[in-house]
PDB file of N, CA and C in Angstrom:
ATOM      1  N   UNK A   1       0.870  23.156 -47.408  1.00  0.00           N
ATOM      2  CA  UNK A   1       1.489  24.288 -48.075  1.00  0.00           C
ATOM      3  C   UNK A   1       0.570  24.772 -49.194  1.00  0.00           C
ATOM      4  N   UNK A   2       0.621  26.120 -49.705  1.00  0.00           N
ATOM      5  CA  UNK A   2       0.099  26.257 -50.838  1.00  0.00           C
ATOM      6  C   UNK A   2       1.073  27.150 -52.065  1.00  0.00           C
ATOM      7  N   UNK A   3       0.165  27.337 -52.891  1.00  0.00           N
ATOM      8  CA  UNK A   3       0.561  27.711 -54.401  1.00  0.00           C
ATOM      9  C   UNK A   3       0.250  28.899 -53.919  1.00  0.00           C
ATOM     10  N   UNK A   4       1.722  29.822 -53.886  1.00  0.00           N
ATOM     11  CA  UNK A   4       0.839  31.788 -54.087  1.00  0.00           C
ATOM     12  C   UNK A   4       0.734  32.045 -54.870  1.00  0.00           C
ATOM     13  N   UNK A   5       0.828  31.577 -56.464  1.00  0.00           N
ATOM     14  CA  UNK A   5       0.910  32.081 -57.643  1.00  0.00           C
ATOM     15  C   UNK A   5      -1.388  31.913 -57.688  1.00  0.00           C
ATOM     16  N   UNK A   6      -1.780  31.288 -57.169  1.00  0.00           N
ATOM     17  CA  UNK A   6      -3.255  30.648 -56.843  1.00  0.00           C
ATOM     18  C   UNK A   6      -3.700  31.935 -56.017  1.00  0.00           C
ATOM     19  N   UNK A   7      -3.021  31.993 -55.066  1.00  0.00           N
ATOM     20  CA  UNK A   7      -3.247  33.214 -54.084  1.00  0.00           C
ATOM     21  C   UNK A   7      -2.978  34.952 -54.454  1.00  0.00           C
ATOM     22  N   UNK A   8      -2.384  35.653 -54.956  1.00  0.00           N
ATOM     23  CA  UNK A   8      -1.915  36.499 -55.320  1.00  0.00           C
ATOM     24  C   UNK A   8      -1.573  36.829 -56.396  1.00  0.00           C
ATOM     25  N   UNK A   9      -1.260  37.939 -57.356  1.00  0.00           N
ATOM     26  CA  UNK A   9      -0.704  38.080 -58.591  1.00  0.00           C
ATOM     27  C   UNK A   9       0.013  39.621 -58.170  1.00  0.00           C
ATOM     28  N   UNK A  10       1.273  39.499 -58.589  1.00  0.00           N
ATOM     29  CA  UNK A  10       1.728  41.160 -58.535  1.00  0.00           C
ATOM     30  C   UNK A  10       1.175  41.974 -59.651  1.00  0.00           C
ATOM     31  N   UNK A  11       1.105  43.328 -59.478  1.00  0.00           N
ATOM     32  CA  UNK A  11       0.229  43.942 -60.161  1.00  0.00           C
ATOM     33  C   UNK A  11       1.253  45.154 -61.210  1.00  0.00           C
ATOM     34  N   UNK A  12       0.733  45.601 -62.323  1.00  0.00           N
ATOM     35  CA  UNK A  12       2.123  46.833 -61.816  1.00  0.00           C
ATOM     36  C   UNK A  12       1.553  48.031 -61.383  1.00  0.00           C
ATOM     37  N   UNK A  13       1.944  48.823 -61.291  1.00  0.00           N
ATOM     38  CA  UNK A  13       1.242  50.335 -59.978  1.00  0.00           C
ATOM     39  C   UNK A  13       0.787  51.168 -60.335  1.00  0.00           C
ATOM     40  N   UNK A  14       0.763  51.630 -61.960  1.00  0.00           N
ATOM     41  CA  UNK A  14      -0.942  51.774 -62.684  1.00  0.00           C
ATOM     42  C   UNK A  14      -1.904  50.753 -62.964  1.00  0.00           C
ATOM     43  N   UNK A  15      -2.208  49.850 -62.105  1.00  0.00           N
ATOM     44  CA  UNK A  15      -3.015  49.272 -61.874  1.00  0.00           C
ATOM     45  C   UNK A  15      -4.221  49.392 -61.419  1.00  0.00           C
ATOM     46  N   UNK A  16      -5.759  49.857 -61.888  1.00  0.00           N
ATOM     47  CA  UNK A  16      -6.345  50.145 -61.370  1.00  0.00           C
ATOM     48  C   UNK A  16      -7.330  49.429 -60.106  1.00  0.00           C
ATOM     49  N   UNK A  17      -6.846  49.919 -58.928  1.00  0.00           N
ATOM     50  CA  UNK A  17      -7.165  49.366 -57.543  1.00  0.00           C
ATOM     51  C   UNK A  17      -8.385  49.496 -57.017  1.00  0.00           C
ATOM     52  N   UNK A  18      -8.896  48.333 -56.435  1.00  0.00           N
ATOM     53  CA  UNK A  18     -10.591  48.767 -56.047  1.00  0.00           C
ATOM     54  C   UNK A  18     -10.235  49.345 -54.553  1.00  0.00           C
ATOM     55  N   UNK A  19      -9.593  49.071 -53.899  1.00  0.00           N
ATOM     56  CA  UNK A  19      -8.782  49.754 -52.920  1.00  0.00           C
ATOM     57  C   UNK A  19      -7.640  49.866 -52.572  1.00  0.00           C
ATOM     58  N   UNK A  20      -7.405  51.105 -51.963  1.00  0.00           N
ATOM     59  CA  UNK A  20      -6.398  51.621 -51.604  1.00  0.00           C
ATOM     60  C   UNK A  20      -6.114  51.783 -50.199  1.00  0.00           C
ATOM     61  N   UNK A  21      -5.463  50.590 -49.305  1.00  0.00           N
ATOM     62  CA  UNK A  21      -5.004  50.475 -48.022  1.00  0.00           C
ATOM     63  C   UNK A  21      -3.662  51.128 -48.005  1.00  0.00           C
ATOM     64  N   UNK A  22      -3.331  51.730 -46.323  1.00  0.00           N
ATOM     65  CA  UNK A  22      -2.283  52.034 -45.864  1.00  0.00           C
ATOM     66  C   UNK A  22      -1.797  51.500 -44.600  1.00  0.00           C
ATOM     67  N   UNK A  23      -1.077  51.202 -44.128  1.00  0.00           N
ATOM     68  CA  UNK A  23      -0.571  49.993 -43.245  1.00  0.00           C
ATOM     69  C   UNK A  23       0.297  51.018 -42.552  1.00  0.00           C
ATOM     70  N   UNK A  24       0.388  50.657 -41.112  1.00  0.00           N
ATOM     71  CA  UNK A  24       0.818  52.016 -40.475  1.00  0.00           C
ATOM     72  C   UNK A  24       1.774  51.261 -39.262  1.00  0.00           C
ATOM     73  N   UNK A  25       3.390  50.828 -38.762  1.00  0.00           N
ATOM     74  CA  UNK A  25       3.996  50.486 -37.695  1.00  0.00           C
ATOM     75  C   UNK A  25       3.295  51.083 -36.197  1.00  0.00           C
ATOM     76  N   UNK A  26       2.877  52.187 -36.449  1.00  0.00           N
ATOM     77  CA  UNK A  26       2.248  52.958 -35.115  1.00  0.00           C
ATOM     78  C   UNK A  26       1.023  52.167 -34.769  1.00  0.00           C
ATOM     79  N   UNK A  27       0.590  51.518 -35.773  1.00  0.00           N
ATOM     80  CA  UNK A  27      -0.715  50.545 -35.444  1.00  0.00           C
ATOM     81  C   UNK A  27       0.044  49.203 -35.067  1.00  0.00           C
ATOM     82  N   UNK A  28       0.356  49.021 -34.319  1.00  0.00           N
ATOM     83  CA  UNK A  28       1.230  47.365 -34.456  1.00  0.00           C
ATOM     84  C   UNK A  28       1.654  46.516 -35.368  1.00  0.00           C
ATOM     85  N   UNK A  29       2.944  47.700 -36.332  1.00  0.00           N
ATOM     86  CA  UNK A  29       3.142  46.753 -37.341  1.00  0.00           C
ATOM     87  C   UNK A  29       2.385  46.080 -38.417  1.00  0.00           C
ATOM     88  N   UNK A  30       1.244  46.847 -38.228  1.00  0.00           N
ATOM     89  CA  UNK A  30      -0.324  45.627 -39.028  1.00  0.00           C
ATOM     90  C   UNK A  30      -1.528  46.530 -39.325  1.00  0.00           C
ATOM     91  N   UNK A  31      -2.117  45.970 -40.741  1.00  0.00           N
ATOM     92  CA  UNK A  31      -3.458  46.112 -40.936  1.00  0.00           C
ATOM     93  C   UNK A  31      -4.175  45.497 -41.004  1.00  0.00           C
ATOM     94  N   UNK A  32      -5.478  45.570 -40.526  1.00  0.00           N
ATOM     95  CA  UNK A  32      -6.528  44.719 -40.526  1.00  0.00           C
ATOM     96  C   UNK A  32      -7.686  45.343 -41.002  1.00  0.00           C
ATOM     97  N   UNK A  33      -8.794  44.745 -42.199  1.00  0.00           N
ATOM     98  CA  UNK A  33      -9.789  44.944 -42.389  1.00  0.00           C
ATOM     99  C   UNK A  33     -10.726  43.858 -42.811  1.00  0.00           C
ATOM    100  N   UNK A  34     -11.624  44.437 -43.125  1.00  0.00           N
ATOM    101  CA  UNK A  34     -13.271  42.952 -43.692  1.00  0.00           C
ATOM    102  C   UNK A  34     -12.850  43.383 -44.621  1.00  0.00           C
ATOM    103  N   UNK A  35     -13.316  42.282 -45.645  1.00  0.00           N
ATOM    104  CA  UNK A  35     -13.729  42.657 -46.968  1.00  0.00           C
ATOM    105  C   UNK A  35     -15.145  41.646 -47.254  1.00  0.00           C
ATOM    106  N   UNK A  36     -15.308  42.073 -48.648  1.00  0.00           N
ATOM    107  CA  UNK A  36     -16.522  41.231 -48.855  1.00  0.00           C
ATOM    108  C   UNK A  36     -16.135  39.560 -49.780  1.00  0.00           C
ATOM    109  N   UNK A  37     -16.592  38.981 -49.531  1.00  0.00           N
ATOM    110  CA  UNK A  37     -16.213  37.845 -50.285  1.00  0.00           C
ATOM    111  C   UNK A  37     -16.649  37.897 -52.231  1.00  0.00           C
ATOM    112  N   UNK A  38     -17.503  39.107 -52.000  1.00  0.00           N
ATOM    113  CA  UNK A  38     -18.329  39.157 -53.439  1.00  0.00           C
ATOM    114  C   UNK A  38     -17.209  39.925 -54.121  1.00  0.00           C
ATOM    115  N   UNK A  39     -16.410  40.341 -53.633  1.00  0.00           N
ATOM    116  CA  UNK A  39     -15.329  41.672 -53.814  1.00  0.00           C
ATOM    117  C   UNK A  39     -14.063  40.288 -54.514  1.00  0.00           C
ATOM    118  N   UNK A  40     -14.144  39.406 -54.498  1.00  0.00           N
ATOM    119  CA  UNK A  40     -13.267  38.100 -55.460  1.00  0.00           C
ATOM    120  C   UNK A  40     -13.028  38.165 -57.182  1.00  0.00           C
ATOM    121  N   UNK A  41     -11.951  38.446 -56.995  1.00  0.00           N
ATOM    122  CA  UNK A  41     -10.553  38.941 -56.627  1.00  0.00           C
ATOM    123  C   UNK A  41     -10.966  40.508 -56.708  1.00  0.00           C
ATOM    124  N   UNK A  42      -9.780  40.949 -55.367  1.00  0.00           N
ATOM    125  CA  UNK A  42      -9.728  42.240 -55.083  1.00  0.00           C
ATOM    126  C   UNK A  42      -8.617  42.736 -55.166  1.00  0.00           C
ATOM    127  N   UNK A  43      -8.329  43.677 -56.465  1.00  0.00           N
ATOM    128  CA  UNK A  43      -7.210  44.375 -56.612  1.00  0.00           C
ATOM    129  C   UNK A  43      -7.058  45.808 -55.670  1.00  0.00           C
ATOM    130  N   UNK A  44      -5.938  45.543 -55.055  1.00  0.00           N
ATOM    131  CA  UNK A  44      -5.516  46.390 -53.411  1.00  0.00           C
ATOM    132  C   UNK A  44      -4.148  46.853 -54.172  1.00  0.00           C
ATOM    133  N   UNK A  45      -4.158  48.400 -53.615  1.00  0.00           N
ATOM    134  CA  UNK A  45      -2.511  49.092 -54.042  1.00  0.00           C
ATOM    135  C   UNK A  45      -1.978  49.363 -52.576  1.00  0.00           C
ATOM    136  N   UNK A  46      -1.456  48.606 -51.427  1.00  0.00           N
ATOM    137  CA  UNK A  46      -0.758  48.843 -50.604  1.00  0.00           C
ATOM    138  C   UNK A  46       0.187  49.601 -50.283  1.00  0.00           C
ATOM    139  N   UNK A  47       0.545  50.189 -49.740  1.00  0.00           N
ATOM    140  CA  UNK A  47       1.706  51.062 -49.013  1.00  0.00           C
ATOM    141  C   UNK A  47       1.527  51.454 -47.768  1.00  0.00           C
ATOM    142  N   UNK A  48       2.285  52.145 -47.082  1.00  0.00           N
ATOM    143  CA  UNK A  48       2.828  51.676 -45.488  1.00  0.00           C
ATOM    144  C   UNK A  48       3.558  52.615 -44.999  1.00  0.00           C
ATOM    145  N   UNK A  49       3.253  52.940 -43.736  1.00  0.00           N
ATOM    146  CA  UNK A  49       4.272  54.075 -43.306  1.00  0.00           C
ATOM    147  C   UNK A  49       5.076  53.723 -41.993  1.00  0.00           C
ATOM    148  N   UNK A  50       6.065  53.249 -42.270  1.00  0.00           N
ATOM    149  CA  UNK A  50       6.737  53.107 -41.117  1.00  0.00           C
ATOM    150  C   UNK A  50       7.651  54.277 -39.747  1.00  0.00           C
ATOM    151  N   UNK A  51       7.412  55.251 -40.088  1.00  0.00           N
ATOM    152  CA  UNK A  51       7.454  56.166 -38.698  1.00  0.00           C
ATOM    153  C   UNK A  51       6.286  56.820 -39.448  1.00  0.00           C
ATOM    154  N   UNK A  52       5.874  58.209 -38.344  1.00  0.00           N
ATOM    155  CA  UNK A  52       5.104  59.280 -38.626  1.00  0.00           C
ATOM    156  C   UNK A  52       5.910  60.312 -39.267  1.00  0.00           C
ATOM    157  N   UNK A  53       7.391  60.437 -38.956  1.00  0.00           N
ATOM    158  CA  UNK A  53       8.760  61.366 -39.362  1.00  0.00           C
ATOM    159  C   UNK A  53       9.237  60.867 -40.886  1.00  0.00           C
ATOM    160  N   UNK A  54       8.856  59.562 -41.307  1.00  0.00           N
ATOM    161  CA  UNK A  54       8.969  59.205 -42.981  1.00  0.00           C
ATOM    162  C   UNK A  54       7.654  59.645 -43.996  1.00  0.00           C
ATOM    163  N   UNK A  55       7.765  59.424 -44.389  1.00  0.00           N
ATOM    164  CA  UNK A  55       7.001  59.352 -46.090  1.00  0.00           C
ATOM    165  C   UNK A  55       6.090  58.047 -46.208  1.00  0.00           C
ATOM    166  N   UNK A  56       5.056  58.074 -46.656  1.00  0.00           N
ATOM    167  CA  UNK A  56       4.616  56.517 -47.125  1.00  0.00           C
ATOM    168  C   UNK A  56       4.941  56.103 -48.237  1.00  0.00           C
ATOM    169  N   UNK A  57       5.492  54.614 -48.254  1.00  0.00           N
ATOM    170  CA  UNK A  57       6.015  53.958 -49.145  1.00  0.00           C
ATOM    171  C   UNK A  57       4.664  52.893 -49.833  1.00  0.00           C
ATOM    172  N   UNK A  58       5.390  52.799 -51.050  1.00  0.00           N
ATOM    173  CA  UNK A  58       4.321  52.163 -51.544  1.00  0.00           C
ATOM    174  C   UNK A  58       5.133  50.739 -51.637  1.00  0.00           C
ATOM    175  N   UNK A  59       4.177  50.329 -51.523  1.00  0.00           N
ATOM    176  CA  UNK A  59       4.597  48.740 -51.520  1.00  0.00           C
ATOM    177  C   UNK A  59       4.410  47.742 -52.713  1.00  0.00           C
ATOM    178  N   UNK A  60       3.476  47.887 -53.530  1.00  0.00           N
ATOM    179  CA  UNK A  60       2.804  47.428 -54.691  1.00  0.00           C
ATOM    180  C   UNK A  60       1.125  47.578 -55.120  1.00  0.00           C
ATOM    181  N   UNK A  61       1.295  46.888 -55.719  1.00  0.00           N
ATOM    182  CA  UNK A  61      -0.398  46.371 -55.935  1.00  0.00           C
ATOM    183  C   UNK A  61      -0.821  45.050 -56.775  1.00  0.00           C
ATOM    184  N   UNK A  62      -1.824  44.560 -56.247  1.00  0.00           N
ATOM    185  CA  UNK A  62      -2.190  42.863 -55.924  1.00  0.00           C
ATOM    186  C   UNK A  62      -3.013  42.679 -56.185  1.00  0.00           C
ATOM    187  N   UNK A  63      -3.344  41.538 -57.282  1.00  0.00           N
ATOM    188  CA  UNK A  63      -4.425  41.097 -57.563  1.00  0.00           C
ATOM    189  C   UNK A  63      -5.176  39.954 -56.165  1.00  0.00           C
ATOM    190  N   UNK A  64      -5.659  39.963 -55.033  1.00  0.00           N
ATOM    191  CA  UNK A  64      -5.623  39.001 -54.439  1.00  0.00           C
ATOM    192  C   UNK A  64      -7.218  38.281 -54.061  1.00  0.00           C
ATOM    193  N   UNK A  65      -6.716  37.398 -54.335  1.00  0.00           N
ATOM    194  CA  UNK A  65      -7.702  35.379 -54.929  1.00  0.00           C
ATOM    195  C   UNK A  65      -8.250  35.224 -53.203  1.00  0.00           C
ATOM    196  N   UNK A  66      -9.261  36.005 -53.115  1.00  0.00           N
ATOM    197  CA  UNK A  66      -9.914  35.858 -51.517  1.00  0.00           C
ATOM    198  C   UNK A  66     -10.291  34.389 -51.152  1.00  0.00           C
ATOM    199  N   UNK A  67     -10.978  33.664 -51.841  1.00  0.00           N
ATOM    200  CA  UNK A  67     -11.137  32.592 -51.347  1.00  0.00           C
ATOM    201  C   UNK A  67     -10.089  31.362 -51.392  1.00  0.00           C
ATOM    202  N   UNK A  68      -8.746  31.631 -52.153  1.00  0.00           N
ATOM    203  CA  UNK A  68      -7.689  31.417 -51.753  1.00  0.00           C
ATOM    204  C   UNK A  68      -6.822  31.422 -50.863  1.00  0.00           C
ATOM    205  N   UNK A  69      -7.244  32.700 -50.709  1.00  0.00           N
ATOM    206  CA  UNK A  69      -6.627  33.235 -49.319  1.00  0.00           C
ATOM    207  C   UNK A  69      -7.114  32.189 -48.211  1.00  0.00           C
ATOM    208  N   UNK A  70      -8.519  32.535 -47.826  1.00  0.00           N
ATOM    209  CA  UNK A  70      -9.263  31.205 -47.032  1.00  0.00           C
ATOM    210  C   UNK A  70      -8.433  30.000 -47.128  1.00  0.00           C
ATOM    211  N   UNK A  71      -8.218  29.470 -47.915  1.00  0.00           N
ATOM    212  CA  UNK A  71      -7.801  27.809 -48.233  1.00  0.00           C
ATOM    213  C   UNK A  71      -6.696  27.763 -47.540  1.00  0.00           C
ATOM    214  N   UNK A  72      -5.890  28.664 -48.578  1.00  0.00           N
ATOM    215  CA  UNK A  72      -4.286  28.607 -47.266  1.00  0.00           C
ATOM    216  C   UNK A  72      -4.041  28.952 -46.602  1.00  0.00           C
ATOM    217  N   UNK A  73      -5.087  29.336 -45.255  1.00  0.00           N
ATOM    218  CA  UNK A  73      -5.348  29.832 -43.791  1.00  0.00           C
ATOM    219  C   UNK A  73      -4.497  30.917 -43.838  1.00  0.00           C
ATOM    220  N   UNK A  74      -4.275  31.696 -44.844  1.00  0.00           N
ATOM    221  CA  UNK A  74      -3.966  33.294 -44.632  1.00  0.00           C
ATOM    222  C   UNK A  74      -4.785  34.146 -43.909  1.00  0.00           C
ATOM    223  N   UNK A  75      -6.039  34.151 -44.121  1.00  0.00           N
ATOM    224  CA  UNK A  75      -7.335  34.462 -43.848  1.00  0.00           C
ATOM    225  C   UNK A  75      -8.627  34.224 -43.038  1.00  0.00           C
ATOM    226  N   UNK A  76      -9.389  34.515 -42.602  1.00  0.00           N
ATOM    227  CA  UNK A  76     -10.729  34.480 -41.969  1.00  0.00           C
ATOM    228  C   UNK A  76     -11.532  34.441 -42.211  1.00  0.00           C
ATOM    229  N   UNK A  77     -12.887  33.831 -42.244  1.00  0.00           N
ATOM    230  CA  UNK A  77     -14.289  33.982 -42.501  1.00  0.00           C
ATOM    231  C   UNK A  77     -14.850  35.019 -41.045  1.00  0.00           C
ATOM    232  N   UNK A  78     -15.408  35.952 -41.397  1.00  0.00           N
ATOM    233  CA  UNK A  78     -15.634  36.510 -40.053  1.00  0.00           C
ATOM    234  C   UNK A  78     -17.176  37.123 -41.005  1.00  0.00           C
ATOM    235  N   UNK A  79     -18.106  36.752 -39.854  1.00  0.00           N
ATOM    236  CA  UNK A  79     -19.674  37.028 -40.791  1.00  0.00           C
ATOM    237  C   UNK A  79     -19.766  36.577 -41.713  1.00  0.00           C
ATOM    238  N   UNK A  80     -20.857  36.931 -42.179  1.00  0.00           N
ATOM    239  CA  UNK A  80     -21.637  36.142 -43.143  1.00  0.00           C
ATOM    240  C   UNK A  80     -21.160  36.529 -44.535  1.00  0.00           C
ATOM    241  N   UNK A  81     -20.520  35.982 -45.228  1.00  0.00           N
ATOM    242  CA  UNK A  81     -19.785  36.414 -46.599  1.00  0.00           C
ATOM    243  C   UNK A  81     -18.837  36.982 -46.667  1.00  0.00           C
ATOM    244  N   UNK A  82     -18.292  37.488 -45.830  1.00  0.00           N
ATOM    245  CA  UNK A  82     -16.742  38.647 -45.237  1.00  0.00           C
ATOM    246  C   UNK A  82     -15.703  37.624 -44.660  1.00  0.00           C
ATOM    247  N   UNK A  83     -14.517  38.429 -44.859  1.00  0.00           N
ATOM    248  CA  UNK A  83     -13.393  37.510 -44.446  1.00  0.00           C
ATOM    249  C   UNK A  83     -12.350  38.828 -44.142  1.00  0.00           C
ATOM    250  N   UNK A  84     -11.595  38.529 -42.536  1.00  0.00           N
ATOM    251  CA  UNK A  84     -10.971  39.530 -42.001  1.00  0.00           C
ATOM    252  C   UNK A  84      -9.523  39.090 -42.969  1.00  0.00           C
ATOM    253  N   UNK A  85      -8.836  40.084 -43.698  1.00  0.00           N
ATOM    254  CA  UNK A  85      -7.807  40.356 -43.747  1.00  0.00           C
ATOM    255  C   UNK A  85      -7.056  41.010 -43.265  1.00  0.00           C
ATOM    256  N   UNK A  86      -5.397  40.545 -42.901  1.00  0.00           N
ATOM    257  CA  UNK A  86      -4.553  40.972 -42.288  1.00  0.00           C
ATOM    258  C   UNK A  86      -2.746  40.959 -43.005  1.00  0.00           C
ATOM    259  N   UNK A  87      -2.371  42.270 -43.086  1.00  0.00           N
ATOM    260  CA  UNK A  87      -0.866  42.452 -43.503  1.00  0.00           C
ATOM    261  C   UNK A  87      -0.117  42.792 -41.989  1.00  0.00           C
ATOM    262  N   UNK A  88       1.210  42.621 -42.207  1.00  0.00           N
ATOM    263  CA  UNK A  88       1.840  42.027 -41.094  1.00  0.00           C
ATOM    264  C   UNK A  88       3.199  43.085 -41.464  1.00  0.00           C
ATOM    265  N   UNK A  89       3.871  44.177 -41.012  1.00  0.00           N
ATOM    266  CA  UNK A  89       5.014  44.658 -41.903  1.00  0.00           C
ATOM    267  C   UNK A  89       5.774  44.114 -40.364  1.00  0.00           C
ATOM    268  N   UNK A  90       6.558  43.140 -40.740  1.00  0.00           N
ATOM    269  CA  UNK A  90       7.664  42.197 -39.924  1.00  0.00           C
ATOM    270  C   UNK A  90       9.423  43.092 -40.067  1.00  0.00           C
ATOM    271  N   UNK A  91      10.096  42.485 -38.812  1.00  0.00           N
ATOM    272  CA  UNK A  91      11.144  43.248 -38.924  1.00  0.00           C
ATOM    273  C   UNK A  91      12.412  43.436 -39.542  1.00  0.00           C
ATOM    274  N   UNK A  92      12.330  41.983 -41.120  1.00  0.00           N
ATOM    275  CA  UNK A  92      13.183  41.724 -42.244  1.00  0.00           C
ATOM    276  C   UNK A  92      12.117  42.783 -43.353  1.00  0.00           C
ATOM    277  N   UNK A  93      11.869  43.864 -43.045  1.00  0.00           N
ATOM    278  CA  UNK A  93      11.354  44.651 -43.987  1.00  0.00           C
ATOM    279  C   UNK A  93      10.092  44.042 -44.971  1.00  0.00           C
ATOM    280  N   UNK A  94       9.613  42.760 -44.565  1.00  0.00           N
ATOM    281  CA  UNK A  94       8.771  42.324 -45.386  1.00  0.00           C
ATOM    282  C   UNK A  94       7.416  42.475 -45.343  1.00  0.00           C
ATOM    283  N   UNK A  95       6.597  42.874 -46.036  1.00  0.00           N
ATOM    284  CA  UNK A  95       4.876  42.736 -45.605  1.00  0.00           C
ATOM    285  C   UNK A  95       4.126  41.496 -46.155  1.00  0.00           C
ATOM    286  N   UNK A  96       3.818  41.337 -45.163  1.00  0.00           N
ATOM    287  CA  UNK A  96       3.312  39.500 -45.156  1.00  0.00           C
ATOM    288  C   UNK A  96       1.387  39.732 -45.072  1.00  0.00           C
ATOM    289  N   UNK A  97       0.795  38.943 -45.663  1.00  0.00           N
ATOM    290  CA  UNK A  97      -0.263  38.352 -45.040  1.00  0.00           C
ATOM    291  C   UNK A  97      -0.528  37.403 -44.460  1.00  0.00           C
ATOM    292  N   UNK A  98      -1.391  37.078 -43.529  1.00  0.00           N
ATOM    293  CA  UNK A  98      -1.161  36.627 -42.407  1.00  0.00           C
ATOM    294  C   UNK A  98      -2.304  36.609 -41.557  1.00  0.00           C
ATOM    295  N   UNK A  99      -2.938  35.295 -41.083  1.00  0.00           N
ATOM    296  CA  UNK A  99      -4.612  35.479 -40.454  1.00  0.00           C
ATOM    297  C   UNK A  99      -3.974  36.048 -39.118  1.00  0.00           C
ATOM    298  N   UNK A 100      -2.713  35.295 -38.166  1.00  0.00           N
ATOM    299  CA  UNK A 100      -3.474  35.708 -36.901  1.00  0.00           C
ATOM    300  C   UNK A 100      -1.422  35.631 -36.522  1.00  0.00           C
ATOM    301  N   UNK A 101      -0.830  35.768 -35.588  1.00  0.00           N
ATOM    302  CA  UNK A 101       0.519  35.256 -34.993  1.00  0.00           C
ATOM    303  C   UNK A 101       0.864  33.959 -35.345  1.00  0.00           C
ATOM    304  N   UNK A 102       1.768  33.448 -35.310  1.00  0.00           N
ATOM    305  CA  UNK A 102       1.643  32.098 -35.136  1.00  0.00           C
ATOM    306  C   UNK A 102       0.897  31.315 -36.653  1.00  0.00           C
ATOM    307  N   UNK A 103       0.431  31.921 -37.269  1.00  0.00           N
ATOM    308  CA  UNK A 103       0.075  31.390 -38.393  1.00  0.00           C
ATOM    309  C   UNK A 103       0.652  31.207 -39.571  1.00  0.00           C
ATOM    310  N   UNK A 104       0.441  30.384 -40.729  1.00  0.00           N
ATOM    311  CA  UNK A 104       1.311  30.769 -41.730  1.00  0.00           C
ATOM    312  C   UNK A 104       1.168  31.949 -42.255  1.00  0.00           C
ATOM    313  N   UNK A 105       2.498  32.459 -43.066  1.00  0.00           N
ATOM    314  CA  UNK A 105       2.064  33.820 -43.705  1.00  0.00           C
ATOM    315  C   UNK A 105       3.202  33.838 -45.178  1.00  0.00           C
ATOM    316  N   UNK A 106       2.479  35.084 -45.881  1.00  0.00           N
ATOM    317  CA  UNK A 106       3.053  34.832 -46.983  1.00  0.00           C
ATOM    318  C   UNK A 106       3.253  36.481 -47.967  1.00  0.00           C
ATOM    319  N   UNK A 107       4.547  36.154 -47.946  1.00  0.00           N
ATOM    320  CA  UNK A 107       5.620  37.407 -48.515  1.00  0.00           C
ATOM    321  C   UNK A 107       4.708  38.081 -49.789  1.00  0.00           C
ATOM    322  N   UNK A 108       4.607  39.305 -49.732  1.00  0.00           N
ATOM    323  CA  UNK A 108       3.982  39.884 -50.845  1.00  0.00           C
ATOM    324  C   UNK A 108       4.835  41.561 -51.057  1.00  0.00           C
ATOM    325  N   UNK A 109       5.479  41.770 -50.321  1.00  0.00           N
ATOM    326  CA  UNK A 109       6.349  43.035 -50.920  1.00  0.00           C
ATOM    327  C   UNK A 109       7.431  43.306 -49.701  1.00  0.00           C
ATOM    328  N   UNK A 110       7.765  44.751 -49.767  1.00  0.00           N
ATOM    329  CA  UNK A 110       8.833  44.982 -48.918  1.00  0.00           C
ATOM    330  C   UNK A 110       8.592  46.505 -48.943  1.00  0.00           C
ATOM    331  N   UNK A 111       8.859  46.934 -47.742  1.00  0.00           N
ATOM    332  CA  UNK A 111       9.183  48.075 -47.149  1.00  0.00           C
ATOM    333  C   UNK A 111      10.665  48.942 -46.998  1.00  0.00           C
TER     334      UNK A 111
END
């Protein structure tokens, strides 16, 4: 098990974000991107659009502990210094991170 308080920090939403992801149900429920490992910690302002007929919602914004992430198999090493991240918007309204199905994952906002 791990510590998410190690992994994550909630942010509040003038927070200034080094990126700005959008997470889309029309994509399978999920986003996926690289990031850089040099990019530690990477403050992300998430939000999400669950139809094309809604609005995008914002979800928060996150301080998040990349090589943390790694540890508590949230995450991927994929290439050389990069690690694939993945959010998961599941069907109790929650957006999870999450390396792969079947893996552990871990609650970071709501939709």
């Amino acid at each position: 098990m791990f510590d998410a308080t190690r992994v994550f920090e909630a942010m509040p939403s003038s927070a200034e974000a080094t990126r700005h992801w959008t997470g889309n149900d029309d994509e399978e429920f999920r986003l996926s991107t690289l990031v850089s490992l040099a990019e530690d910690p990477l403050v992300v302002a998430l939000s999400w659009r669950v139809s094309a007929a809604l609005p995008v919602a914002f979800v928060g914004c996150y301080r998040l502990h990349l090589r943390e992430l790694l540890r508590a198999d949230l995450a991927r090493l994929e290439g050389r210094g990069n690690m694939r991240l993945r959010f998961v918007h599941a069907g109790d309204g929650g957006v999870y991170v999450q390396r792969k199905p079947d893996a552990p994952q871990l609650l970071i906002g709501r939709v």
